[in-house]
Protein backbone atom coordinates (compact mmCIF):
# COMPACT_ATOMS: atom_id res chain seq x y z
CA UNK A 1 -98.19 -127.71 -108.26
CA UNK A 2 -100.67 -130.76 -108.18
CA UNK A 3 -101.76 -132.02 -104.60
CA UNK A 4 -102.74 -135.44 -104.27
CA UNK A 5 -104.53 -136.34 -100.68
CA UNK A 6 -103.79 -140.28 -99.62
CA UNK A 7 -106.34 -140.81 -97.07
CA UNK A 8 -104.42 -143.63 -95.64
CA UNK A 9 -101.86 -141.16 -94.28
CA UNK A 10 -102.81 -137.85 -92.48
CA UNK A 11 -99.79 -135.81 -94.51
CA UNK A 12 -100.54 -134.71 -98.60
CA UNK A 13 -98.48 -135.49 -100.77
CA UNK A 14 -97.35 -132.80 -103.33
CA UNK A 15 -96.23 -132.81 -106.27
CA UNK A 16 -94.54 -130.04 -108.82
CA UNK A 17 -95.58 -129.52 -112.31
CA UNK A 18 -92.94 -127.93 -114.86
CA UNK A 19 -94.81 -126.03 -117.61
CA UNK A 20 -92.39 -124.37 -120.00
CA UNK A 21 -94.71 -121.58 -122.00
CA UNK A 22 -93.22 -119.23 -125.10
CA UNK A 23 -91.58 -115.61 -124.67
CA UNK A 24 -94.99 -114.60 -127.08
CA UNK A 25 -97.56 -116.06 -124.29
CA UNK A 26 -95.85 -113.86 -122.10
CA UNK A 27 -95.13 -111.01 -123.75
CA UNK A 28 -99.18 -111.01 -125.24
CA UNK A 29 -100.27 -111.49 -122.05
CA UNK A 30 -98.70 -107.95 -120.49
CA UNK A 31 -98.32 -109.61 -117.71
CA UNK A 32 -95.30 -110.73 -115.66
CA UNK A 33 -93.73 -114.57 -115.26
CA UNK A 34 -95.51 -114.64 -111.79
CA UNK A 35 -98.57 -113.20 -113.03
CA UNK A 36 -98.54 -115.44 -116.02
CA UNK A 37 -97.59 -118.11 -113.97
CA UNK A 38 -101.00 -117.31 -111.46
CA UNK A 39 -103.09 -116.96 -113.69
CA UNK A 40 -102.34 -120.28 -116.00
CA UNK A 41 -102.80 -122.18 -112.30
CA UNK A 42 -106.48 -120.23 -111.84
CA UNK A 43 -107.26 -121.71 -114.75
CA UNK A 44 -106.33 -125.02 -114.36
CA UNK A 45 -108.08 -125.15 -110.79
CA UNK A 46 -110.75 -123.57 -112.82
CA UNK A 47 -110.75 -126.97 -115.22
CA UNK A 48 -110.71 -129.42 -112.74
CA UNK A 49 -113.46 -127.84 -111.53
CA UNK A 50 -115.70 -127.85 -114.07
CA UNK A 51 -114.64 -131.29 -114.75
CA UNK A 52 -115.68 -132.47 -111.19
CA UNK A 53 -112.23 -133.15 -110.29
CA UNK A 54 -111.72 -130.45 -107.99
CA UNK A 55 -114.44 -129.41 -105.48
CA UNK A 56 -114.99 -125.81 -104.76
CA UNK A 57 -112.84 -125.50 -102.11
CA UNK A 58 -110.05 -128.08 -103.58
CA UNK A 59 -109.69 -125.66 -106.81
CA UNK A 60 -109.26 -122.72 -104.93
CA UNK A 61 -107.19 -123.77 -103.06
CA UNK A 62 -104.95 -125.35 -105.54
CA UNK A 63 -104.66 -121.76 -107.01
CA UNK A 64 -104.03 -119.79 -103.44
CA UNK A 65 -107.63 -118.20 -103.25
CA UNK A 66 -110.08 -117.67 -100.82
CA UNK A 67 -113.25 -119.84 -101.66
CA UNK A 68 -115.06 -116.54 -101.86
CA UNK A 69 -112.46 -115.07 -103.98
CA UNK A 70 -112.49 -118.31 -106.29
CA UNK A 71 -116.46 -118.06 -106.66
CA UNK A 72 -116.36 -114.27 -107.39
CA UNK A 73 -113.66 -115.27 -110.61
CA UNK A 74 -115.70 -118.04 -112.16
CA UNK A 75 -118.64 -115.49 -111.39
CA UNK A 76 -116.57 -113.20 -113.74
CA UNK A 77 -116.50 -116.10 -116.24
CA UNK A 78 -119.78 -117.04 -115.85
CA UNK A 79 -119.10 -120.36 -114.91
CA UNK A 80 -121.32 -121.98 -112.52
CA UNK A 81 -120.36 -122.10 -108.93
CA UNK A 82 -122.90 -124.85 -108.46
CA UNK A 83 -121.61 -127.95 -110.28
CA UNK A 84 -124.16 -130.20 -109.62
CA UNK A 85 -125.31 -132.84 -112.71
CA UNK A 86 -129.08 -133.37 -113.31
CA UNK A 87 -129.38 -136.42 -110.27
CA UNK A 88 -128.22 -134.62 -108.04
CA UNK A 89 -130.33 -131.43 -108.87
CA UNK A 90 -133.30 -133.75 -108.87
CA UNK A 91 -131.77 -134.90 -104.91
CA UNK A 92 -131.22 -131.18 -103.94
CA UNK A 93 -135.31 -130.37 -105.00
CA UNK A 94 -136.74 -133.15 -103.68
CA UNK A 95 -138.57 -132.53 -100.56
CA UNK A 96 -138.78 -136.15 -99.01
């Protein structure tokens, strides 16, 4: 499911996404279609993320988790929960 926000309406509009995946991915995954299906959108929200085109709180909850939950799993994958590029480091330690 892919959410897109139009700020010049107060409602979001949402979209579906169709993602047809092999018996194999499934069955080497020992997981079920739901579970499967879960985790594939984790990591997606876990993409757009680290691409900067989810915030924090936008990628999880584009895969239904807590934003503590979320930070614990990239945690897991050591991926940063601070995505910050070098500016805005600099920004964050200036003391002006």
């Amino acid at each position: 499911m892919v959410r897109l926000y139009n700020p010049s309406k107060t409602q979001e509009i949402m979209h579906t996404l169709s993602l047809p995946y092999p018996d194999d991915l499934l069955i080497t995954s020992g997981k079920s279609p739901s579970e499967l299906e879960a985790e594939l959108t984790f990591l997606l929200a876990v993409k757009l993320f680290e691409l900067r085109r989810l915030s924090l709180g936008k990628a999880a909850e584009f895969c239904n988790m807590g934003k503590l939950r979320f930070m614990y799993e990239l945690g897991r994958l050591q991926i940063p929960v601070i995505n910050l590029d070098n500016d805005q480091i600099a920004d964050e330690l200036n003391d002006d």
